[in-house]
C-alpha atoms as a PDB file:
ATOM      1  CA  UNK A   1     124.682  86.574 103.661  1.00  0.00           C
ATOM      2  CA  UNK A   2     122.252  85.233 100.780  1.00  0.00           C
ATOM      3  CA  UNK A   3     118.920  86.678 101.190  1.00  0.00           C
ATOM      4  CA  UNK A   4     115.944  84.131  99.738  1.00  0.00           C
ATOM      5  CA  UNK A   5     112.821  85.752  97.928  1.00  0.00           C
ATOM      6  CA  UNK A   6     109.963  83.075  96.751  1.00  0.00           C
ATOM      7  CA  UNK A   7     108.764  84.740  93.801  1.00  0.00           C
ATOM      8  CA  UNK A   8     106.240  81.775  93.205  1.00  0.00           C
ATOM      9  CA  UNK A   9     102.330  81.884  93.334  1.00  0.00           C
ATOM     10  CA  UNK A  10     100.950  78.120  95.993  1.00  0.00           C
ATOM     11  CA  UNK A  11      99.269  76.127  93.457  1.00  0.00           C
ATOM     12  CA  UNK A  12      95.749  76.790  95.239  1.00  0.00           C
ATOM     13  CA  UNK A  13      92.548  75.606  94.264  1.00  0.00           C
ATOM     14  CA  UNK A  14      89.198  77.713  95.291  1.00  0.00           C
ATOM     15  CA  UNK A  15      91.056  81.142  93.600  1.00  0.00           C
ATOM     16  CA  UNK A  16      90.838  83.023  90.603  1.00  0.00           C
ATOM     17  CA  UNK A  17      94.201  81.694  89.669  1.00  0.00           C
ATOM     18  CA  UNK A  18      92.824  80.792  85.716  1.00  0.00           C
ATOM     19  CA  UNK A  19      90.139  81.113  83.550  1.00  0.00           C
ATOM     20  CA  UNK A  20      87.052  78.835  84.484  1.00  0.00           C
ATOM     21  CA  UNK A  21      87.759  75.185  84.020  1.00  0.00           C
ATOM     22  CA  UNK A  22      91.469  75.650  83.673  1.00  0.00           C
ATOM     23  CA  UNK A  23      91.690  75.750  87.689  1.00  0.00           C
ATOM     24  CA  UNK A  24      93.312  73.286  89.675  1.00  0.00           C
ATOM     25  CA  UNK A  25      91.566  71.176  92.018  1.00  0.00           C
ATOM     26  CA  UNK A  26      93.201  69.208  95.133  1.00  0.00           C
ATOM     27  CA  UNK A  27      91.872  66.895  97.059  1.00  0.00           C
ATOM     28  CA  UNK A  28      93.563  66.866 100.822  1.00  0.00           C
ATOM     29  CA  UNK A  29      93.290  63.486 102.676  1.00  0.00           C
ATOM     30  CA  UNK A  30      94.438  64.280 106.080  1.00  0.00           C
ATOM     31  CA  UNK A  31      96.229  61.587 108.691  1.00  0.00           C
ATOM     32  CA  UNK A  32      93.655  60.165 110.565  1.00  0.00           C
ATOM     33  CA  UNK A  33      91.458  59.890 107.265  1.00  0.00           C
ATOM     34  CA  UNK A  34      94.279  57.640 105.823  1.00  0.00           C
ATOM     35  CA  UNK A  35      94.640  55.352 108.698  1.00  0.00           C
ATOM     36  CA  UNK A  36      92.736  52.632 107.638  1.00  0.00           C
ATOM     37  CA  UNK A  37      95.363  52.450 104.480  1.00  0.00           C
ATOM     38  CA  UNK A  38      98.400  52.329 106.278  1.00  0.00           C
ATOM     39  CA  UNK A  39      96.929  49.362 108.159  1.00  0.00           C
ATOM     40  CA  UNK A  40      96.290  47.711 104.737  1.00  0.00           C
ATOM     41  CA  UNK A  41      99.760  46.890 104.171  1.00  0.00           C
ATOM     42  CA  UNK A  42     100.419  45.532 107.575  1.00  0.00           C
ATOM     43  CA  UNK A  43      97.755  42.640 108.376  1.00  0.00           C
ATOM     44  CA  UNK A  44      97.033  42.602 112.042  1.00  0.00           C
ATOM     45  CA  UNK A  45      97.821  45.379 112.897  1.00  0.00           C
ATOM     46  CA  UNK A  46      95.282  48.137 114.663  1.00  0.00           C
ATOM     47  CA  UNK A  47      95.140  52.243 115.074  1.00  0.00           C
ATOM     48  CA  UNK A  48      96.260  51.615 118.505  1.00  0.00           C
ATOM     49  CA  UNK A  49      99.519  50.634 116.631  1.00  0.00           C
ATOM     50  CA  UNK A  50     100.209  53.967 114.906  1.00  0.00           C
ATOM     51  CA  UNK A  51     100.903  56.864 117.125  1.00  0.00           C
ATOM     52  CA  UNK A  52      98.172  59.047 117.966  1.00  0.00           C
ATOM     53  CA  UNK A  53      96.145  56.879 115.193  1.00  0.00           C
ATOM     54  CA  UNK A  54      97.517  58.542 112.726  1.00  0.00           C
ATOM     55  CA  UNK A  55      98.527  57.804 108.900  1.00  0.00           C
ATOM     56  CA  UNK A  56      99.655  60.207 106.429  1.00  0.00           C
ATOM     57  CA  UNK A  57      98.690  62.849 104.849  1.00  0.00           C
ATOM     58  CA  UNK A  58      98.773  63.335 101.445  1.00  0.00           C
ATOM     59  CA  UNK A  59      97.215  65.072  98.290  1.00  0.00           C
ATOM     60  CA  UNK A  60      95.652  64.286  94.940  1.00  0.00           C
ATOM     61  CA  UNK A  61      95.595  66.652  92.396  1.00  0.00           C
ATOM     62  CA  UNK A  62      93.715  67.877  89.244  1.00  0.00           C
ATOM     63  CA  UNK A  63      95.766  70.196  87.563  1.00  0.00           C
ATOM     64  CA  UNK A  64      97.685  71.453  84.036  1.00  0.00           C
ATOM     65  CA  UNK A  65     101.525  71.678  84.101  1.00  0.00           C
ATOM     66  CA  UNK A  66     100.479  75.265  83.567  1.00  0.00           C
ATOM     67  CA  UNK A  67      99.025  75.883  86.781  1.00  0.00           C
ATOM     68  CA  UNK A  68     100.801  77.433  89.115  1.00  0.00           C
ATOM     69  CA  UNK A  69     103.875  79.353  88.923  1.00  0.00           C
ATOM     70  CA  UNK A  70     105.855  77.357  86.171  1.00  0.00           C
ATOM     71  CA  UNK A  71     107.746  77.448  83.146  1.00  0.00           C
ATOM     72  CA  UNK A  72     106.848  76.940  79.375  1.00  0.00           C
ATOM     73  CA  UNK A  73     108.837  75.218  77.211  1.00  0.00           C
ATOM     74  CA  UNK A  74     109.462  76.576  73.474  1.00  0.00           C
ATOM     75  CA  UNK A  75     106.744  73.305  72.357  1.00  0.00           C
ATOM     76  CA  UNK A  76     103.910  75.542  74.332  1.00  0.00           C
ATOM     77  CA  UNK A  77     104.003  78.187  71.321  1.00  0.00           C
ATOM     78  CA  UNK A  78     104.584  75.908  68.290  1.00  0.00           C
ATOM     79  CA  UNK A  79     105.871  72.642  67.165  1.00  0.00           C
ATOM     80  CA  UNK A  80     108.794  74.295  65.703  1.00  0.00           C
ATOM     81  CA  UNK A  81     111.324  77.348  66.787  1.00  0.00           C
ATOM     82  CA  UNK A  82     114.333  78.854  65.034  1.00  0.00           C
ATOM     83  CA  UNK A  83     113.007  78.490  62.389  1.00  0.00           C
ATOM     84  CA  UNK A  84     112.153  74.872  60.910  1.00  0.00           C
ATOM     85  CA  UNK A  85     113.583  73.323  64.562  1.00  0.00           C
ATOM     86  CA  UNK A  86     111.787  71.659  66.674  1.00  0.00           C
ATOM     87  CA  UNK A  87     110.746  72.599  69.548  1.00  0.00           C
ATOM     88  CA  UNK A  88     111.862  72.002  72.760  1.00  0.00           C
ATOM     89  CA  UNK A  89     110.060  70.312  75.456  1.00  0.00           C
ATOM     90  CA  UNK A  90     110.487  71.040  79.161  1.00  0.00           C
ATOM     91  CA  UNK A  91     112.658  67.647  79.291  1.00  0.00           C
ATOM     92  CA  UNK A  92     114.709  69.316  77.231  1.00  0.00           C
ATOM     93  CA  UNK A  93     115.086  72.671  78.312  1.00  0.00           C
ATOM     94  CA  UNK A  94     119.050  73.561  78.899  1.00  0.00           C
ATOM     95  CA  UNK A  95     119.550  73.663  82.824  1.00  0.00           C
ATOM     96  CA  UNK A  96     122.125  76.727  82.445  1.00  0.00           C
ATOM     97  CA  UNK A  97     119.126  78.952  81.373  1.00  0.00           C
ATOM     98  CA  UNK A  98     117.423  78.039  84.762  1.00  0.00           C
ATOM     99  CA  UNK A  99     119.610  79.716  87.567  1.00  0.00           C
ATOM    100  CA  UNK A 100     120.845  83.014  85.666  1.00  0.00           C
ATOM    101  CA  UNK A 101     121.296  86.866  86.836  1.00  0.00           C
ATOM    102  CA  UNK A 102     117.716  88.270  86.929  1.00  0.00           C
ATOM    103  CA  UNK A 103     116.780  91.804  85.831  1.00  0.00           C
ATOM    104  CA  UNK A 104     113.209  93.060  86.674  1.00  0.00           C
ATOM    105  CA  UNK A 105     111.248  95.287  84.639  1.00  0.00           C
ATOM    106  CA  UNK A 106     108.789  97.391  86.956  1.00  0.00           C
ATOM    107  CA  UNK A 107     105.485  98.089  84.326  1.00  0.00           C
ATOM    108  CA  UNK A 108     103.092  98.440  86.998  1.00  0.00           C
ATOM    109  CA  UNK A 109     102.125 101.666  85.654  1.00  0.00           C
ATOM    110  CA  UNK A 110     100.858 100.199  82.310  1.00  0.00           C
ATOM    111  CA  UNK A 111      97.094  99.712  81.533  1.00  0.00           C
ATOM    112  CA  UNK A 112      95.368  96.428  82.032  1.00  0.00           C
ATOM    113  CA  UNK A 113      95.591  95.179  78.620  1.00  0.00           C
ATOM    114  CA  UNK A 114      98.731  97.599  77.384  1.00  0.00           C
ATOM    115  CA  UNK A 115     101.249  95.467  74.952  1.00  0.00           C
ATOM    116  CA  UNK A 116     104.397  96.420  75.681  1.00  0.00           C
ATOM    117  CA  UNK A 117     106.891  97.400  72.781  1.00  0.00           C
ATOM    118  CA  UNK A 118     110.400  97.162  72.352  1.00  0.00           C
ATOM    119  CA  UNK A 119     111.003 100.664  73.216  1.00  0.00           C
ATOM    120  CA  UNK A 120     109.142 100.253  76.715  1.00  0.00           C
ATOM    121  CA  UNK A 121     111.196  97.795  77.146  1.00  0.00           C
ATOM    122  CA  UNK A 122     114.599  99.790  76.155  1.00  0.00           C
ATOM    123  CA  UNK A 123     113.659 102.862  78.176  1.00  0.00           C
ATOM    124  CA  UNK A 124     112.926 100.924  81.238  1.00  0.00           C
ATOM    125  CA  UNK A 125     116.681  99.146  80.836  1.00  0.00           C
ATOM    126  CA  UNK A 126     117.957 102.846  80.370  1.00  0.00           C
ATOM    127  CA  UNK A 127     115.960 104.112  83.631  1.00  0.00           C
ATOM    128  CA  UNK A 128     117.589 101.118  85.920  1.00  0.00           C
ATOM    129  CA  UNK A 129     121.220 101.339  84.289  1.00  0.00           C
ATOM    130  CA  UNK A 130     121.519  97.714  83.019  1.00  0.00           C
ATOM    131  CA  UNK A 131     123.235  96.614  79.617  1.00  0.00           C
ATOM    132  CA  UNK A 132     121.484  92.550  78.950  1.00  0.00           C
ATOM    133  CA  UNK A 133     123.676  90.044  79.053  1.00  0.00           C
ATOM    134  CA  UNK A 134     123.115  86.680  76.966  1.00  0.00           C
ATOM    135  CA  UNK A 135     121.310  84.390  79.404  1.00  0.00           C
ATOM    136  CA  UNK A 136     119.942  87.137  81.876  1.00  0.00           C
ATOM    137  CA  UNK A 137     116.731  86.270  82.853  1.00  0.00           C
ATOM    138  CA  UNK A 138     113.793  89.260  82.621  1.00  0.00           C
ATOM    139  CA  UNK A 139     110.608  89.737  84.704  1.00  0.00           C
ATOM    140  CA  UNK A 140     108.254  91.900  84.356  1.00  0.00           C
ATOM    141  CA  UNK A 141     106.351  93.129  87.092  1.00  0.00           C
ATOM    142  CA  UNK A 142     103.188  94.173  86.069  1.00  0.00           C
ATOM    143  CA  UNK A 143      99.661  95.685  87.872  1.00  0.00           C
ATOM    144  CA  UNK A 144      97.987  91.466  87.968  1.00  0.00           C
ATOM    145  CA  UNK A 145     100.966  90.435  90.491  1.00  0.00           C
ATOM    146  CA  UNK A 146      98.731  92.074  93.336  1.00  0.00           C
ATOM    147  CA  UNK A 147      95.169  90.486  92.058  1.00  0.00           C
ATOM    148  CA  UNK A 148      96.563  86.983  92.289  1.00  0.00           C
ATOM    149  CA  UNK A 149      93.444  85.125  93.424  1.00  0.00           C
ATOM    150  CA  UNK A 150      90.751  88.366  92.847  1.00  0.00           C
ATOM    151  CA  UNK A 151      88.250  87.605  90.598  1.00  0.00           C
ATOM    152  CA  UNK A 152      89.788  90.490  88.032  1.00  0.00           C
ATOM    153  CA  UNK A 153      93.539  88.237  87.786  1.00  0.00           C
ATOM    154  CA  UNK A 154      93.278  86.848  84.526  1.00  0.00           C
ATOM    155  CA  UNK A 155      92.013  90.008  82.785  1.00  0.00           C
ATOM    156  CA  UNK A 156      94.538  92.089  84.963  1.00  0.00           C
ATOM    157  CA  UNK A 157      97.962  93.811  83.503  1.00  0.00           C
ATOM    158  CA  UNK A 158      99.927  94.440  80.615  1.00  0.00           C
ATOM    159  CA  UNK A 159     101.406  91.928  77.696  1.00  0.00           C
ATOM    160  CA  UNK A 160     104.436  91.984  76.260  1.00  0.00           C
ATOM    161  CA  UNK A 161     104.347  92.106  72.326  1.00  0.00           C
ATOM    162  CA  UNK A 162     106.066  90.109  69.579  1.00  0.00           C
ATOM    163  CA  UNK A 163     108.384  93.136  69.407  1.00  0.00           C
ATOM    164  CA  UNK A 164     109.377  93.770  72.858  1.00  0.00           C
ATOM    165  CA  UNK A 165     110.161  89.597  73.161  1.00  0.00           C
ATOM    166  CA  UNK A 166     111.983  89.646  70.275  1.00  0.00           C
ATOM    167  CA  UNK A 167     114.250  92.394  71.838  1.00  0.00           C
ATOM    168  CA  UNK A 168     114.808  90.409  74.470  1.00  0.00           C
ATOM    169  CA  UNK A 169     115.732  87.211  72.742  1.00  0.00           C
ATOM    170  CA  UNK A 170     117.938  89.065  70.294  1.00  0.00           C
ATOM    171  CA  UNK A 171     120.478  90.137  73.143  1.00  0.00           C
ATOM    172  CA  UNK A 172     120.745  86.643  74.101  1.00  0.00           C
ATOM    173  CA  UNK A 173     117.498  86.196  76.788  1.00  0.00           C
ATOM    174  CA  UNK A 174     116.139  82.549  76.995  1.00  0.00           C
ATOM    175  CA  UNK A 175     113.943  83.034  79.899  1.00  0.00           C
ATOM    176  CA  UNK A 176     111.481  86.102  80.557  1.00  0.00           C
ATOM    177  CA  UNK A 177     108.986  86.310  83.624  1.00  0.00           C
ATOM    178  CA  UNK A 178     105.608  87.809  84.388  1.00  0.00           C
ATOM    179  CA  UNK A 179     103.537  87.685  87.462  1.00  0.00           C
ATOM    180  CA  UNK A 180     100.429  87.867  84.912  1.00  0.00           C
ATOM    181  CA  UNK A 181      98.534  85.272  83.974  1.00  0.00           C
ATOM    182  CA  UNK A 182     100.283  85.142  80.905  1.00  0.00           C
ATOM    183  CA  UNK A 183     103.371  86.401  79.245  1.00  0.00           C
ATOM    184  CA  UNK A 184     100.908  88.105  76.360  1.00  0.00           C
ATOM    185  CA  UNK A 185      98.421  90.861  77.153  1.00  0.00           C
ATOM    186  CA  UNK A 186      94.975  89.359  78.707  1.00  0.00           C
ATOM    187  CA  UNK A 187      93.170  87.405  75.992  1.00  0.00           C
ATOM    188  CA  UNK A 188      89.628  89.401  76.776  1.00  0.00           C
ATOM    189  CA  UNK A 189      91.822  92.910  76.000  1.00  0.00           C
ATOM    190  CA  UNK A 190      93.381  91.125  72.729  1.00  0.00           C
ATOM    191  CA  UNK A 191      89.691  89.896  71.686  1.00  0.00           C
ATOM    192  CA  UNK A 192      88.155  93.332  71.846  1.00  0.00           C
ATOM    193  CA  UNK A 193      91.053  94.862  69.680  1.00  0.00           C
ATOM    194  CA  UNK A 194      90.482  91.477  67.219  1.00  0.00           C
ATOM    195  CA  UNK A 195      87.195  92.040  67.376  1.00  0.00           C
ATOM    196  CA  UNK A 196      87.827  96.179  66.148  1.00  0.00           C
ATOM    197  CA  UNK A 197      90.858  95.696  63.898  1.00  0.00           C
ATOM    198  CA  UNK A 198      90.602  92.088  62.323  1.00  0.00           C
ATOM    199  CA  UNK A 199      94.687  91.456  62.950  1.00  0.00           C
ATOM    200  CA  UNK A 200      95.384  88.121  63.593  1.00  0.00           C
ATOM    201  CA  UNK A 201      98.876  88.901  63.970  1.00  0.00           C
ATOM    202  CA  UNK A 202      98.164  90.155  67.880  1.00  0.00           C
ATOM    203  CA  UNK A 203      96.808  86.971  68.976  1.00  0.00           C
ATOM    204  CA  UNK A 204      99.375  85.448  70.943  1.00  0.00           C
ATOM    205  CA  UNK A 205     101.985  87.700  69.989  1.00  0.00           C
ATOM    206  CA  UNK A 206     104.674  87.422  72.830  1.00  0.00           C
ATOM    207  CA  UNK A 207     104.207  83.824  72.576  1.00  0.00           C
ATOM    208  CA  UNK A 208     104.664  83.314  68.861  1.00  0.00           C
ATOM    209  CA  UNK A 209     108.144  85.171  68.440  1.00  0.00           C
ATOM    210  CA  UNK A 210     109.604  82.079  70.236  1.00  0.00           C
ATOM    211  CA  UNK A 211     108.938  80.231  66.435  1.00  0.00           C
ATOM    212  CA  UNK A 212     111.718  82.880  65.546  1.00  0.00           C
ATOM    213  CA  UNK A 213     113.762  82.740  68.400  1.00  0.00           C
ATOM    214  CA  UNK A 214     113.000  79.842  71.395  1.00  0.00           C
ATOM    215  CA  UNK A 215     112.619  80.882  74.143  1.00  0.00           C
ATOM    216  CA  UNK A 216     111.288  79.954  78.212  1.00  0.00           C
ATOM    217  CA  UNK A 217     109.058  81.871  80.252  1.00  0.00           C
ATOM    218  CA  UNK A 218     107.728  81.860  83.560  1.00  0.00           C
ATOM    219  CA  UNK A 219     104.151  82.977  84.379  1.00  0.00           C
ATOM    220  CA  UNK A 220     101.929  83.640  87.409  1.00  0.00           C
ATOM    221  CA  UNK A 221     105.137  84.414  89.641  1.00  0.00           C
ATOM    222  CA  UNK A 222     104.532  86.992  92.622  1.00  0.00           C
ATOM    223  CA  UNK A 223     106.680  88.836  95.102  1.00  0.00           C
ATOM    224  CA  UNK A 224     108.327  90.672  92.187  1.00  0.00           C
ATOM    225  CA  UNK A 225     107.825  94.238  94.088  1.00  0.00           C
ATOM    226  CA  UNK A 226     110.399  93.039  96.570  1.00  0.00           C
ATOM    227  CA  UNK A 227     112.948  92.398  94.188  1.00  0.00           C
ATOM    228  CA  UNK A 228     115.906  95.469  93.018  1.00  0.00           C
ATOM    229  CA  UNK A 229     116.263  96.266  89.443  1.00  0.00           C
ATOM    230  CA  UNK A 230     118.947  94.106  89.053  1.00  0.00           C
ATOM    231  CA  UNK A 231     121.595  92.569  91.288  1.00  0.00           C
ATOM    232  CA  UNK A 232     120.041  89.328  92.205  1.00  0.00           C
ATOM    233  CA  UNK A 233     119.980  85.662  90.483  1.00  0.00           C
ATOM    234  CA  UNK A 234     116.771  83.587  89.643  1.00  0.00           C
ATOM    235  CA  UNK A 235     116.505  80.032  90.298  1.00  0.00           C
ATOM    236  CA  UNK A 236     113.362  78.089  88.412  1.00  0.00           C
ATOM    237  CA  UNK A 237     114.312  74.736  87.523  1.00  0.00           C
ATOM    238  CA  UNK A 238     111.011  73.163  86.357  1.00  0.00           C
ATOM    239  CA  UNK A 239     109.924  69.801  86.640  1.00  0.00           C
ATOM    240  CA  UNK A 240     111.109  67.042  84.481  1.00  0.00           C
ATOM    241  CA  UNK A 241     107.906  66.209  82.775  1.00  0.00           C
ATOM    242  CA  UNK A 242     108.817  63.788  79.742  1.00  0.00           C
ATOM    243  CA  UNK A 243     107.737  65.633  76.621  1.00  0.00           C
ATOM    244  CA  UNK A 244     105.630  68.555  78.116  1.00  0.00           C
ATOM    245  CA  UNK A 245     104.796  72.303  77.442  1.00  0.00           C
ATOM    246  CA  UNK A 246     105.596  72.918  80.849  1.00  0.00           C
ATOM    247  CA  UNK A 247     107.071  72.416  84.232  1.00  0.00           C
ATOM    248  CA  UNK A 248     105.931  73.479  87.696  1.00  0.00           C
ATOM    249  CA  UNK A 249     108.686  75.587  89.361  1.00  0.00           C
ATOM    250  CA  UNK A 250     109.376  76.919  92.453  1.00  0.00           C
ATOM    251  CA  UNK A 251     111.126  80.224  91.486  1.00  0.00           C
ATOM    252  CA  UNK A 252     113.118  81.958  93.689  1.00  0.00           C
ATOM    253  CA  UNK A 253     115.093  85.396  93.702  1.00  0.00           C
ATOM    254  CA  UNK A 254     118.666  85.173  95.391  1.00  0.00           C
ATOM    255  CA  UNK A 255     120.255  87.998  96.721  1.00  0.00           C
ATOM    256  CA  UNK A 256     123.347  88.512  97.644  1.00  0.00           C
ATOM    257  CA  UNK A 257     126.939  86.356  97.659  1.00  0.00           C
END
């Protein structure tokens, strides 16, 4: 028996989901507001004629392909990856990466702000007895995945660094996970330590090593503190938007045969 864990955020408007002006908006038009439409393509015809008066329901929506739980392609960090390649867009994204063993790295205890390094990263593997494997796909569950939709999200858990990435996509990861805001540590953490140190280099960091090594990752995910160590397989297919960053997804954790 295959047990089913959404580990996707609703795309929700009205929530602290993004920074301000990067929310999404939706507009709801609800079935007996649409009526009038549905009679527009049959002449003649009256409410009386649709059942309970009703037409259909249906959304509009005012949003990035990065709101949402979804997935960035390589072209979100840089034109170019591996080097002088370039980049991948969502479209392009191989569909093997997408549906992949999952291993979850629990760094709830980390700071707001922390940037995780390499050896975080290799202690945790050591602490839930798992060896990567090319392909796996790595989430990290960190302190924000509870303040989805409180005013403190954005600004809320840890990062992972150009160091601990680069870990990962040396053993053969192509898609990592957070249930942050974003795969890097919270920009207004990274400012202040700009601000103190004058190091570019930590702006973006996580982000940038996929000009090295591309990579995928999925952001804004939830549900990850229902999820074992390891033992389960990750589905996030995104949407096929020609040329994109990114794709929406609906991620889900799959346990079991």
């Amino acid at each position: 028996m295959r047990e089913f864990i959404d580990i996707s955020s609703s795309l929700q408007a009205g929530i602290a989901s993004d920074p301000p002006g990067f929310t999404p908006e939706i507009e709801y038009h609800t079935h007996q507001q649409t009526a009038g439409e549905v009679l527009g393509f049959f002449p003649g015809a009256t409410a009386d004629d649709l059942p309970d008066g009703e037409g259909w329901a249906y959304e509009r929506v005012h949003i990035t392909t990065h709101n949402g739980t979804h997935l960035d392609a390589p072209y979100h960090y840089s034109a170019t990856m591996n080097g002088r390649e370039q980049a991948m867009t969502i479209d392009e994204v191989p569909l093997e990466w997408c549906l992949r063993p999952g291993v979850k790295l629990d760094f709830r205890h980390f700071p707001d702000g922390y940037v995780a390094t390499a050896a975080d990263v290799e202690a945790e593997l050591e602490r839930i007895g798992h060896r990567l494997r090319p392909l796996d796909i790595v989430v990290v569950n960190t302190s924000a995945g509870a303040r989805h939709g409180r005013d403190d999200y954005v600004a809320s858990g840890c990062g992972m660094g150009r160091e601990a990435t680069l870990y990962l996509l040396e053993r053969g990861v192509r898609v990592t996970g957070t249930d942050a805001w974003s795969w890097d540590a919270p920009f207004v953490h990274t400012a202040r330590r700009y601000a103190a140190e004058g190091d570019a280099s930590i702006i973006w960091e996580g982000h940038r090593a996929g000009r090295e090594i591309g990579y995928c990752h999925l952001e804004k995910l939830q549900n990850l503190d229902a999820l074992p160590a390891s033992g389960f397989e990750i589905s996030c297919f995104p949407v096929k938007v020609h040329g994109a960053s990114a794709g929406w997804t609906r991620a889900v954790a799959i346990i079991g045969a």
